[in-house]
N, C-alpha and C. Protein backbone atom coordinates (compact mmCIF):
# COMPACT_ATOMS: atom_id res chain seq x y z
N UNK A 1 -23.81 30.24 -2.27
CA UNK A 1 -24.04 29.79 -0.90
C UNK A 1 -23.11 30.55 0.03
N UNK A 2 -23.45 30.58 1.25
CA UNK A 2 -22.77 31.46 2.21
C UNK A 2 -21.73 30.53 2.82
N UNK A 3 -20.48 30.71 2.96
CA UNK A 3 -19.38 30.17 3.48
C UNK A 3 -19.84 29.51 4.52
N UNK A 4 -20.62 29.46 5.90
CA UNK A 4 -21.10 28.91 6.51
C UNK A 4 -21.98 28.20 6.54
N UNK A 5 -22.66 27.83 5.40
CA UNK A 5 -23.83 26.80 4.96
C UNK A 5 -22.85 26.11 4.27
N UNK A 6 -21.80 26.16 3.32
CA UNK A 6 -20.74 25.61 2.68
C UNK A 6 -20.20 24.61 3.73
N UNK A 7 -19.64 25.19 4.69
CA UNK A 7 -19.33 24.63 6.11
C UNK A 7 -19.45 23.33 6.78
N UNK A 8 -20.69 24.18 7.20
CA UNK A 8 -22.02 22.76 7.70
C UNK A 8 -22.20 21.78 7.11
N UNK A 9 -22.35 22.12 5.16
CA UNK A 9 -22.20 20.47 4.29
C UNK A 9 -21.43 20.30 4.96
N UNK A 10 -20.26 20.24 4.89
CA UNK A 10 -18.91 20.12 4.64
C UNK A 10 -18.97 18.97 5.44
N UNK A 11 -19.08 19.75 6.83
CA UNK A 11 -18.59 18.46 8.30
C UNK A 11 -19.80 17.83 8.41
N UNK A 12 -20.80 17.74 7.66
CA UNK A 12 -22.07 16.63 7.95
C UNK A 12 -21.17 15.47 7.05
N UNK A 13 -20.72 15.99 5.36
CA UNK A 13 -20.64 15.24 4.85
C UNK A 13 -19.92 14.46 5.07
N UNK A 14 -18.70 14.71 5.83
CA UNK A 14 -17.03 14.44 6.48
C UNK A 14 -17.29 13.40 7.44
N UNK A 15 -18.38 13.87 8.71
CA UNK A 15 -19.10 13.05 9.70
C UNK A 15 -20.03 11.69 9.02
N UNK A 16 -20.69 11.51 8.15
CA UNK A 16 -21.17 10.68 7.74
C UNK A 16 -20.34 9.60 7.11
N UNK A 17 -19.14 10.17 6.31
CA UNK A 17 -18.28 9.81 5.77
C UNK A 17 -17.20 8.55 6.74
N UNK A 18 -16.96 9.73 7.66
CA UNK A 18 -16.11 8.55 8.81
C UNK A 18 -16.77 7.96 9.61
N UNK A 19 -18.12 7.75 9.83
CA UNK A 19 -19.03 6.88 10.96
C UNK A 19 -19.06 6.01 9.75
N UNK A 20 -19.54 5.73 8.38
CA UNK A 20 -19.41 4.41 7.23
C UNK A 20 -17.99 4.03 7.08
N UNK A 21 -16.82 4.23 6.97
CA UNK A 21 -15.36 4.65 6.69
C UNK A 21 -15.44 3.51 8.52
N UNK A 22 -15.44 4.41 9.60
CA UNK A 22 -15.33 3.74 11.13
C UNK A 22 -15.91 2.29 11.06
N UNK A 23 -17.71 2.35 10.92
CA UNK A 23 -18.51 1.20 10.87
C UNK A 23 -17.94 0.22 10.18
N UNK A 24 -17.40 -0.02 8.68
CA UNK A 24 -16.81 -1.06 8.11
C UNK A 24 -15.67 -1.46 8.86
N UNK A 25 -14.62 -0.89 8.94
CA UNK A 25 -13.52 -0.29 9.73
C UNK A 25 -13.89 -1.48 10.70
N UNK A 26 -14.57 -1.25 11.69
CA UNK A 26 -14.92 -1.98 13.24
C UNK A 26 -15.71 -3.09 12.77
N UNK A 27 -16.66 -3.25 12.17
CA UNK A 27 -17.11 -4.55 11.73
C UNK A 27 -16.22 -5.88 11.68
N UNK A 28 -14.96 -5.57 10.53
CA UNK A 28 -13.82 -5.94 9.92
C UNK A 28 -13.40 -6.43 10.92
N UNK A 29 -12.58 -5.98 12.29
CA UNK A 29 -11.71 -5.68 13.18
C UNK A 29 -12.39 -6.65 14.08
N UNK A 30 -13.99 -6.74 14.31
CA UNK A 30 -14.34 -7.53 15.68
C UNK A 30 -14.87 -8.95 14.56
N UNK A 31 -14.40 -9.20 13.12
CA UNK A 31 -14.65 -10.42 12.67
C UNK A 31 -16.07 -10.36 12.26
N UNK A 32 -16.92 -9.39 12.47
CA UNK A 32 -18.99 -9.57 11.66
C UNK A 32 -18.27 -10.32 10.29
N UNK A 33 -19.85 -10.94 10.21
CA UNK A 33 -19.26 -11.77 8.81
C UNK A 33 -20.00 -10.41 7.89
N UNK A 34 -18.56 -11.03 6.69
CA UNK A 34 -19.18 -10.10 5.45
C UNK A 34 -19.24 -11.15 4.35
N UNK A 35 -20.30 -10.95 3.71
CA UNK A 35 -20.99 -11.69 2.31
C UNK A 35 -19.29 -12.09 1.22
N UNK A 36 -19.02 -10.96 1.20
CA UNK A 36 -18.31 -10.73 -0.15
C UNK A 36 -16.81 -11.92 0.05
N UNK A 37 -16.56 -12.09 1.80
CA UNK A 37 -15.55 -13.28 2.06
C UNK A 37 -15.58 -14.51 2.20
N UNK A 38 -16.78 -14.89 2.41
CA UNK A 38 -17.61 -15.94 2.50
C UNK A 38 -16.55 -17.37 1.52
N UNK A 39 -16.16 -18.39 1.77
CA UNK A 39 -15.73 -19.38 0.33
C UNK A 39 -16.28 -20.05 -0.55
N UNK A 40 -16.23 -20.16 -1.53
CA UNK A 40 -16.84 -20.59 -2.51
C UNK A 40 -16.53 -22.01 -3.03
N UNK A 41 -18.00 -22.50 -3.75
CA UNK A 41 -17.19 -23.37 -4.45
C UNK A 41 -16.00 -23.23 -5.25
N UNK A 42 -15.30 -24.54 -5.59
CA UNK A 42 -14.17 -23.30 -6.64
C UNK A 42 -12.81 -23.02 -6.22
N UNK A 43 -13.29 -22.30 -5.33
CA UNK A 43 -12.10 -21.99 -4.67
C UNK A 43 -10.71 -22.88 -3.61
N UNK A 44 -9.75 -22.53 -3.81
CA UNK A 44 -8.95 -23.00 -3.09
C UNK A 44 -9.06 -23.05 -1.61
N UNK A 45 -8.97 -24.38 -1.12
CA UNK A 45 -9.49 -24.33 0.87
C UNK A 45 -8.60 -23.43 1.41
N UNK A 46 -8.55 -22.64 2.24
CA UNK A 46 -7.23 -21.62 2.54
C UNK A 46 -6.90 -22.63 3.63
N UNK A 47 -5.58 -22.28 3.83
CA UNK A 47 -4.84 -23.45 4.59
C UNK A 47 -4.90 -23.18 6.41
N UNK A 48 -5.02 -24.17 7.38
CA UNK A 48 -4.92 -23.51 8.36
C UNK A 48 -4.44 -24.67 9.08
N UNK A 49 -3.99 -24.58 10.37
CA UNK A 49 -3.64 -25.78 11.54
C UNK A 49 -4.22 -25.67 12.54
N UNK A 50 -4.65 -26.48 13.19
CA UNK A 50 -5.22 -27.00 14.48
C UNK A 50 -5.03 -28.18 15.27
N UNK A 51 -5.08 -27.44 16.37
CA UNK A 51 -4.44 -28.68 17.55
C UNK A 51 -5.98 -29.60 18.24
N UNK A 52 -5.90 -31.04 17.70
CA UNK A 52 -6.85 -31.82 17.54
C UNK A 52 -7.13 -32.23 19.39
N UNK A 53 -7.96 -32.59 19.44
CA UNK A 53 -7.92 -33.02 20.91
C UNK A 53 -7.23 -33.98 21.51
N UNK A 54 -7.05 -35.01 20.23
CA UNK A 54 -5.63 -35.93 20.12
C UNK A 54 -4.31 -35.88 21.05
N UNK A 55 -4.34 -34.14 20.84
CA UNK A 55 -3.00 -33.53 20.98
C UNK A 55 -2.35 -33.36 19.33
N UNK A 56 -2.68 -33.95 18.37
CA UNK A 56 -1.90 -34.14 17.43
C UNK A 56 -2.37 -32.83 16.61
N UNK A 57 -1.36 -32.19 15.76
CA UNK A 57 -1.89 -31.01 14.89
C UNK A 57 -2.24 -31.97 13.60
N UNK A 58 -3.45 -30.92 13.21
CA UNK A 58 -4.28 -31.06 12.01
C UNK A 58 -3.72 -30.20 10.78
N UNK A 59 -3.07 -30.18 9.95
CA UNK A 59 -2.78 -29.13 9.04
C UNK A 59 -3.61 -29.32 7.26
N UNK A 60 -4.18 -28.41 7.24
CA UNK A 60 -5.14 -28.90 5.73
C UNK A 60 -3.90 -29.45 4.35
N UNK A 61 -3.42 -28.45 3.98
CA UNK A 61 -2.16 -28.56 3.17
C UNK A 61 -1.60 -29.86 3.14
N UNK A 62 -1.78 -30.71 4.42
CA UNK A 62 -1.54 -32.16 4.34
C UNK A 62 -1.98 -32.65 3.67
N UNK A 63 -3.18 -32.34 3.63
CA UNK A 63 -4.39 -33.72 2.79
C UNK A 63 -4.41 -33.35 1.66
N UNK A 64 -3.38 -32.85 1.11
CA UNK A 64 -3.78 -32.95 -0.55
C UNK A 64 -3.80 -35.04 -1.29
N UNK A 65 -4.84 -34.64 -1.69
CA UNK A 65 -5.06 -36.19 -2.24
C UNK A 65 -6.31 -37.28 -1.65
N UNK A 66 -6.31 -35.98 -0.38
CA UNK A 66 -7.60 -37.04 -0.02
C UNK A 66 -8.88 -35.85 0.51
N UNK A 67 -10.17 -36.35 0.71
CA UNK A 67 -11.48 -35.51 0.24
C UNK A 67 -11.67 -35.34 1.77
N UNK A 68 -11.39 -34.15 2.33
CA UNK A 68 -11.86 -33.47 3.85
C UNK A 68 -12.98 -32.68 4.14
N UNK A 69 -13.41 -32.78 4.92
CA UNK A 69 -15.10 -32.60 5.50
C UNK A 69 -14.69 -31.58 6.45
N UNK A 70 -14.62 -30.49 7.01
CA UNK A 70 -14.91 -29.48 7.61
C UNK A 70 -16.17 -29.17 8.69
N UNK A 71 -16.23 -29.41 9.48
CA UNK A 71 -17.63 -28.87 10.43
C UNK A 71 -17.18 -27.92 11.26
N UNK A 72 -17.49 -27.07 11.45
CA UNK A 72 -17.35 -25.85 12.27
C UNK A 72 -18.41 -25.79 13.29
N UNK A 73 -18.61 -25.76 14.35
CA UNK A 73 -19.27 -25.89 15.43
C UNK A 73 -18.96 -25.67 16.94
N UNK A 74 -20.11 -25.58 17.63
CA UNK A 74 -19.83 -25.13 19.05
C UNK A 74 -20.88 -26.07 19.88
N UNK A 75 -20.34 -26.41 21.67
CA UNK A 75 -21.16 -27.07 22.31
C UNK A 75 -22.56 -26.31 22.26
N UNK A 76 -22.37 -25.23 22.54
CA UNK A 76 -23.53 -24.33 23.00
C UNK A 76 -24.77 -24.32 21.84
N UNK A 77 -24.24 -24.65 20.71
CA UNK A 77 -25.27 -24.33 19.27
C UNK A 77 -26.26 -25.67 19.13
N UNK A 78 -27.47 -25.27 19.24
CA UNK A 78 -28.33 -26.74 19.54
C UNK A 78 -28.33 -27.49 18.09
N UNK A 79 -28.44 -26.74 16.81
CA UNK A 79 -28.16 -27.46 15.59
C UNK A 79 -27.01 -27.96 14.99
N UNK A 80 -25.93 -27.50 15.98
CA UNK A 80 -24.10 -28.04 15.67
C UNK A 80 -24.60 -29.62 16.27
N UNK A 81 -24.98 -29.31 17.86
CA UNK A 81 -25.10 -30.63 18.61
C UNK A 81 -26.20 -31.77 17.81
N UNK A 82 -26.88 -31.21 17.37
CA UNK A 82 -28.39 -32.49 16.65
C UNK A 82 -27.41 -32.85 15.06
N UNK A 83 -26.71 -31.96 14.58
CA UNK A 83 -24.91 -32.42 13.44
C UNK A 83 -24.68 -33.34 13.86
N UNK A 84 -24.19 -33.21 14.91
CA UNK A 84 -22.80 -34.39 15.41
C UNK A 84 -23.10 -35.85 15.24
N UNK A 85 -24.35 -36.02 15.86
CA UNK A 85 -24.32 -37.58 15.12
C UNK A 85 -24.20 -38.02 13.57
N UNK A 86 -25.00 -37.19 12.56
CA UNK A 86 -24.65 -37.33 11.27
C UNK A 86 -23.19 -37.01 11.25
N UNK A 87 -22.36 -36.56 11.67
CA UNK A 87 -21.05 -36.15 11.36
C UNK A 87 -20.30 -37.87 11.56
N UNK A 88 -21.05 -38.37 13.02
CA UNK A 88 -20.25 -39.25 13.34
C UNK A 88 -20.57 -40.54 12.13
N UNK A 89 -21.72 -40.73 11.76
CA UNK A 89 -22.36 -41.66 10.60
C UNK A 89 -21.51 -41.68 9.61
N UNK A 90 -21.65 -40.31 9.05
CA UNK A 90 -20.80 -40.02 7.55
C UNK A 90 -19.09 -40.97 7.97
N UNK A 91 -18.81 -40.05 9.35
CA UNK A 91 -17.15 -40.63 9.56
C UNK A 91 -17.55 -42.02 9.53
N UNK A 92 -17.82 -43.03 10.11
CA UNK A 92 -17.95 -44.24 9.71
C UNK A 92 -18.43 -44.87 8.41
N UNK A 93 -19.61 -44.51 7.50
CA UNK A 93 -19.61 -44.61 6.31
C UNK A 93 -18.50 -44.77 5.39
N UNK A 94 -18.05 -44.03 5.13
CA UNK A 94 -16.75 -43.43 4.48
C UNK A 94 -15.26 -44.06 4.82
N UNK A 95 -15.17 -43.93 6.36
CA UNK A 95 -14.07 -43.99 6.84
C UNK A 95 -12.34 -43.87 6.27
N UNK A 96 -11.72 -44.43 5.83
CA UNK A 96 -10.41 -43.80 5.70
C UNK A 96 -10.41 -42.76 4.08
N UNK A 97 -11.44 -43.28 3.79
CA UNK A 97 -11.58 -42.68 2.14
C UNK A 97 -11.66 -41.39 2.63
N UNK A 98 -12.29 -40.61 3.67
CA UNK A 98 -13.03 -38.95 3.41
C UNK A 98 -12.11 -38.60 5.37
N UNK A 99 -11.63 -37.50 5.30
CA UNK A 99 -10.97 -37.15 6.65
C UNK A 99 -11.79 -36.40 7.26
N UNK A 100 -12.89 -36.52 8.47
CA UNK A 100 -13.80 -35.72 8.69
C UNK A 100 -13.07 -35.19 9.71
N UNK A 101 -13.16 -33.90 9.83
CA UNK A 101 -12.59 -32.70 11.41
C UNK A 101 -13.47 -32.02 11.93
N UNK A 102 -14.11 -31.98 13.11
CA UNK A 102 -15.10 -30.71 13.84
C UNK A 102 -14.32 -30.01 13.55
N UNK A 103 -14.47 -28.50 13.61
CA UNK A 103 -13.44 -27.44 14.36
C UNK A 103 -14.57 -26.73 15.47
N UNK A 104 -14.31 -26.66 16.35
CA UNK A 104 -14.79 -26.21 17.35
C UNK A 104 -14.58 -25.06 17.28
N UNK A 105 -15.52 -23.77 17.47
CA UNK A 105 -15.33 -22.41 16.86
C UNK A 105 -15.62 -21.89 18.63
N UNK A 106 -14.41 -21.21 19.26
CA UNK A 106 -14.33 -20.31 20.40
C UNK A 106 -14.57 -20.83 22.02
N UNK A 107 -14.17 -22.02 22.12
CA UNK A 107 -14.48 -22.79 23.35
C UNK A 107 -13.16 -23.33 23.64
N UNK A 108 -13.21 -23.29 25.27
CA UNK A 108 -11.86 -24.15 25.67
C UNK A 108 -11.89 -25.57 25.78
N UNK A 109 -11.06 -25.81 25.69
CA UNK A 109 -10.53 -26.99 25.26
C UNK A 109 -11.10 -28.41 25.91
N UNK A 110 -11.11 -27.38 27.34
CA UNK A 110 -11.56 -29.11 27.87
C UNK A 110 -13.26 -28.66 28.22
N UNK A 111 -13.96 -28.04 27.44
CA UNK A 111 -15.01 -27.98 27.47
C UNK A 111 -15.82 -28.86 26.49
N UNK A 112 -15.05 -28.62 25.06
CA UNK A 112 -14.90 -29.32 23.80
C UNK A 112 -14.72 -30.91 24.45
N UNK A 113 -13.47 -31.21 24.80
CA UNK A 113 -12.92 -32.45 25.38
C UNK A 113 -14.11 -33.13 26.18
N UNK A 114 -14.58 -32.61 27.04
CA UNK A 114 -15.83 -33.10 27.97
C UNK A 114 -16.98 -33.92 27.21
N UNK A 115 -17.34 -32.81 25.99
CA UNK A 115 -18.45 -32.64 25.05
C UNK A 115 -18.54 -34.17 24.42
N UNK A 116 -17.23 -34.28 23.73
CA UNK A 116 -17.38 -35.18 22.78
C UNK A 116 -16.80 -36.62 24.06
N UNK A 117 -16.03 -36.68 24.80
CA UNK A 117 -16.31 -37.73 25.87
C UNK A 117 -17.76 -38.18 26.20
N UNK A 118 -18.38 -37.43 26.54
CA UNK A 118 -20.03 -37.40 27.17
C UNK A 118 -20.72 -38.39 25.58
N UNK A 119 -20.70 -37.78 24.83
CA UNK A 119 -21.16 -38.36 24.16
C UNK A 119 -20.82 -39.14 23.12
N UNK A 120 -18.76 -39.60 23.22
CA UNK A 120 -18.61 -40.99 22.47
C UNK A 120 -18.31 -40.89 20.75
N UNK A 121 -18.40 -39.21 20.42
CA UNK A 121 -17.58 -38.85 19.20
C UNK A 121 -16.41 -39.41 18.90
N UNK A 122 -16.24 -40.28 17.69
CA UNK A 122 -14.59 -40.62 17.21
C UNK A 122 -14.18 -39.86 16.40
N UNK A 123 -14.63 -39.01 16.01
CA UNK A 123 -14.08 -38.36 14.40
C UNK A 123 -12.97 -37.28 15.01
N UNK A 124 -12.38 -37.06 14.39
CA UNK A 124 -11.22 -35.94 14.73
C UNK A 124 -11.87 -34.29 15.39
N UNK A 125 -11.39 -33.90 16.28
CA UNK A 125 -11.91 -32.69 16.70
C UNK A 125 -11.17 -31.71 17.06
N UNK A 126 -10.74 -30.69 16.06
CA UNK A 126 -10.02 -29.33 16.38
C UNK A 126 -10.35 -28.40 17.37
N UNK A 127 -9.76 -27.57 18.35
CA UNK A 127 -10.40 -26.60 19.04
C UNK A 127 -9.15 -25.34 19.04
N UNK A 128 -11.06 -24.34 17.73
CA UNK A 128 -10.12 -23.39 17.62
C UNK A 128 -10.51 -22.41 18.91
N UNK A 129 -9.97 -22.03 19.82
CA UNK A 129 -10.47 -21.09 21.00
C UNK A 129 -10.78 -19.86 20.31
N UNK A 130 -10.06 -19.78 19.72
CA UNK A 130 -10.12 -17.81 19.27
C UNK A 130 -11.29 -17.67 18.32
N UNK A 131 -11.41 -18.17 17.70
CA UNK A 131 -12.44 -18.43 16.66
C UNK A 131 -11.75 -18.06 15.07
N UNK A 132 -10.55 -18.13 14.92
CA UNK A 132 -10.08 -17.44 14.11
C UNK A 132 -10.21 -17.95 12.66
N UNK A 133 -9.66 -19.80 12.48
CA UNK A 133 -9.99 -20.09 11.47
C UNK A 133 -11.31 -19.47 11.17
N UNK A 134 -12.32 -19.89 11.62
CA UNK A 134 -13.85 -19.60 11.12
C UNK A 134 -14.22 -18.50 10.92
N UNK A 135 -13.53 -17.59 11.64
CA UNK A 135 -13.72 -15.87 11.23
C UNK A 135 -13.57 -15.69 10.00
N UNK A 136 -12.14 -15.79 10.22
CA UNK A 136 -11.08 -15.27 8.65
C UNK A 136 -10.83 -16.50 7.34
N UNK A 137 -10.43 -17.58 7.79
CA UNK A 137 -10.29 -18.20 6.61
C UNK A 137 -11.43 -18.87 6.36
N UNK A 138 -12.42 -19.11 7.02
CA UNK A 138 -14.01 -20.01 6.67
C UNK A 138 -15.00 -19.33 7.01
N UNK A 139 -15.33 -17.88 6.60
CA UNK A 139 -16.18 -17.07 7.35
C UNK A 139 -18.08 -17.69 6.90
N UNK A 140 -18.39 -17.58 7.85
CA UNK A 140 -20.39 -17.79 7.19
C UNK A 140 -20.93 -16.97 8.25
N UNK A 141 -22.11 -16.68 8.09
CA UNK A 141 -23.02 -16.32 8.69
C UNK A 141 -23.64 -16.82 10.19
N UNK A 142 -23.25 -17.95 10.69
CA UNK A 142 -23.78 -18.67 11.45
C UNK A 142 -22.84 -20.09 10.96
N UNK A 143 -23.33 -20.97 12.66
CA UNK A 143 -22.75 -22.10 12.69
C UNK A 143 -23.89 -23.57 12.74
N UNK A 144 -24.07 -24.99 12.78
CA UNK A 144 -23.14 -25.45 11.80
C UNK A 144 -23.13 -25.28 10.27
N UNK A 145 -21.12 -25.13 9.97
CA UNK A 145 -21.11 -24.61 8.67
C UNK A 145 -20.44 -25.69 8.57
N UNK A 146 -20.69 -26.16 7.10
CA UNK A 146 -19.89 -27.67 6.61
C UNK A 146 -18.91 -26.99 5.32
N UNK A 147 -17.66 -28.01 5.17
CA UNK A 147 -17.11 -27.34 4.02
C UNK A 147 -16.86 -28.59 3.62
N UNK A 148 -16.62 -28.96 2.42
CA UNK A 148 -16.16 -30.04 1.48
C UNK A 148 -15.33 -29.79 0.61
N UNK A 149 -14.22 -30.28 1.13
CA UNK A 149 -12.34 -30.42 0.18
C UNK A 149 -12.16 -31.39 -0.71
N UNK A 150 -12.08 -30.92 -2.27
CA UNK A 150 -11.74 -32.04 -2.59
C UNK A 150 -10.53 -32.62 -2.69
N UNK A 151 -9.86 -33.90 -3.35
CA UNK A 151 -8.69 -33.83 -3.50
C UNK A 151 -7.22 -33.29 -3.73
N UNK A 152 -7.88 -32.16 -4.93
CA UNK A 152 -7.00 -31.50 -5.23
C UNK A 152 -7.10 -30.12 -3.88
N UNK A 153 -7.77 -30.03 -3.16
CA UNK A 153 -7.97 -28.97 -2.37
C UNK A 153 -8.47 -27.95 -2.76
N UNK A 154 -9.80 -28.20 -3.60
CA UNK A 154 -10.61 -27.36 -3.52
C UNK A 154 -12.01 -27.31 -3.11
N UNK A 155 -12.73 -26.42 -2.53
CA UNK A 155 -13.85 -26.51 -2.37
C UNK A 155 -14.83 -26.86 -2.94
N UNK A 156 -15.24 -27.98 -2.73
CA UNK A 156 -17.03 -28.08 -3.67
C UNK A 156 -18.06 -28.26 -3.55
N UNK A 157 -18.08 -27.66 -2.03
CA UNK A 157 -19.35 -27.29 -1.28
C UNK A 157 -19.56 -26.58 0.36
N UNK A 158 -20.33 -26.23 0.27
CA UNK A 158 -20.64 -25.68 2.09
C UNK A 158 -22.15 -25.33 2.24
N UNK A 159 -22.50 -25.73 3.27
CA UNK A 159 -23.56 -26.37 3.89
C UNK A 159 -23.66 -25.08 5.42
N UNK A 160 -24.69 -24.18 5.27
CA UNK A 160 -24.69 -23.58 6.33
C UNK A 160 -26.22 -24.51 7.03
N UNK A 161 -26.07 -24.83 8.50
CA UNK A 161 -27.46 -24.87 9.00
C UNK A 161 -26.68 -26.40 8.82
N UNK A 162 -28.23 -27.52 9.37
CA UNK A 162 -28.09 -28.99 9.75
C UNK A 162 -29.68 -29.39 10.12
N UNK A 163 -29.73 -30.82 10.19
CA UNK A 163 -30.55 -31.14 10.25
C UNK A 163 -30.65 -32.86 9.40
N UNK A 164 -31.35 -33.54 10.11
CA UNK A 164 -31.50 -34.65 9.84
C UNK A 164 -31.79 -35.23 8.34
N UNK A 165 -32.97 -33.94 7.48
CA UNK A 165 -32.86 -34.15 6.36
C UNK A 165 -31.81 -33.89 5.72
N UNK A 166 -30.37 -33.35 5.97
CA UNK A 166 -29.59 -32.93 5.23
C UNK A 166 -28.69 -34.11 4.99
N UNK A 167 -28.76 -35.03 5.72
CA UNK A 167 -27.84 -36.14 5.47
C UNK A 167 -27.23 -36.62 4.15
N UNK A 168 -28.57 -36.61 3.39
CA UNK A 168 -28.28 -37.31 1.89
C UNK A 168 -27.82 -36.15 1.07
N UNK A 169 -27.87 -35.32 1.85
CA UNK A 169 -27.02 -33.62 0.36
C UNK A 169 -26.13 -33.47 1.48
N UNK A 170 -25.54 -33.64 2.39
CA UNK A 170 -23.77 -33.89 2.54
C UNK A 170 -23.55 -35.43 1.77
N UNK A 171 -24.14 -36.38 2.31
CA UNK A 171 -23.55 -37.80 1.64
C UNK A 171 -23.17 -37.45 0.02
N UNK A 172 -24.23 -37.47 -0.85
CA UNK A 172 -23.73 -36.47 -1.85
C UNK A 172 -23.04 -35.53 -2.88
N UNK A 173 -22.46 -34.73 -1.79
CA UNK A 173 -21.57 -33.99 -1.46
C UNK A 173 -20.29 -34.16 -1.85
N UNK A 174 -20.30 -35.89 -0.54
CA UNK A 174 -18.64 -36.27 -0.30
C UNK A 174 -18.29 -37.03 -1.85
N UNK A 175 -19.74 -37.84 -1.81
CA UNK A 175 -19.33 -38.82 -3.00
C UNK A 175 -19.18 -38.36 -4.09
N UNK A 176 -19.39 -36.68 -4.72
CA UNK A 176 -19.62 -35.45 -5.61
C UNK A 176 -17.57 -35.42 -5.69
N UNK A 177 -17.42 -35.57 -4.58
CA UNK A 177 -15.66 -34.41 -4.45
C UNK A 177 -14.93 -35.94 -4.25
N UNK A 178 -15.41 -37.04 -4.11
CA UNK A 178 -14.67 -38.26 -4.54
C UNK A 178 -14.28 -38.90 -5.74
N UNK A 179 -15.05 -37.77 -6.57
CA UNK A 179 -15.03 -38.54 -7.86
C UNK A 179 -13.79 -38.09 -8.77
């Protein structure tokens, strides 16, 4: 081959190389969800804190010993909002036995605050503004995402999506990671 057709591979291959090499790169960096981080059953809840609307911080690492419910959600998401009442059911069902928390994924505070005023939510409600827990330590595809802690603090389930039929496979769920 002629040094200049040698070449031309060369920096196509180099150029292709760093736009896949860049693309992951920037994906990573602006938080896209990737499959492969996703949590599993199984796995250990990764630990995080949040400042509840309470005012009071939420820290997971606390609750070792007792079975925590996770919802990740936003005002704006019409299937987080048609959640929330099952969220609020389950929290009364259950009550001191299972620790249910929204986390509010990228909203300010007193937008969140408004939300659940308006409509009379008791269950505990985190607001993460940045979106960070849900990025990095609870990543999915979309929101509402449910997670289920068990005692020992591990995961033994998550629930992407909602809906009225889902009630009895979270109920389920809790009574699955109570045992």
């Amino acid at each position: 081959m002629k040094p200049r057709i040698i070449m031309t591979v060369l920096s196509v291959v180099l150029v292709v190389f760093a736009g896949v090499v860049g693309y992951f790169w920037l994906t990573r960096a602006a938080g896209v969800f990737n499959p492969e981080d996703e949590v599993q059953a199984g796995n250990v809840a990764p630990d995080f804190s949040v400042q509840l609307l309470t005012g009071e911080t939420f820290t997971l690492s606390e609750q070792i010993g007792t079975v925590v419910v996770l919802d990740f959600w936003a005002t704006w998401c019409g299937p987080c909002v048609a959640k929330m009442p099952i969220m609020q059911a389950l929290s009364e069902q259950f009550g001191e036995s299972v620790t249910f928390v929204g986390v509010n994924v990228g909203e300010p505070q007193s937008r969140v605050q408004a939300f659940i005023d308006e409509r009379g939510f008791t269950f505990p409600v985190g607001v993460d503004e940045r979106g960070y827990i849900h990025r990095y330590l609870y990543p999915s595809p979309g929101i509402p995402y449910m997670v289920v802690i068990n005692r020992q603090g591990l995961i033994t389930a998550t629930f992407l999506g909602g809906g009225q039929d889902m009630k009895a496979l979270y109920e389920a769920a809790i009574l699955d990671a109570l045992r």
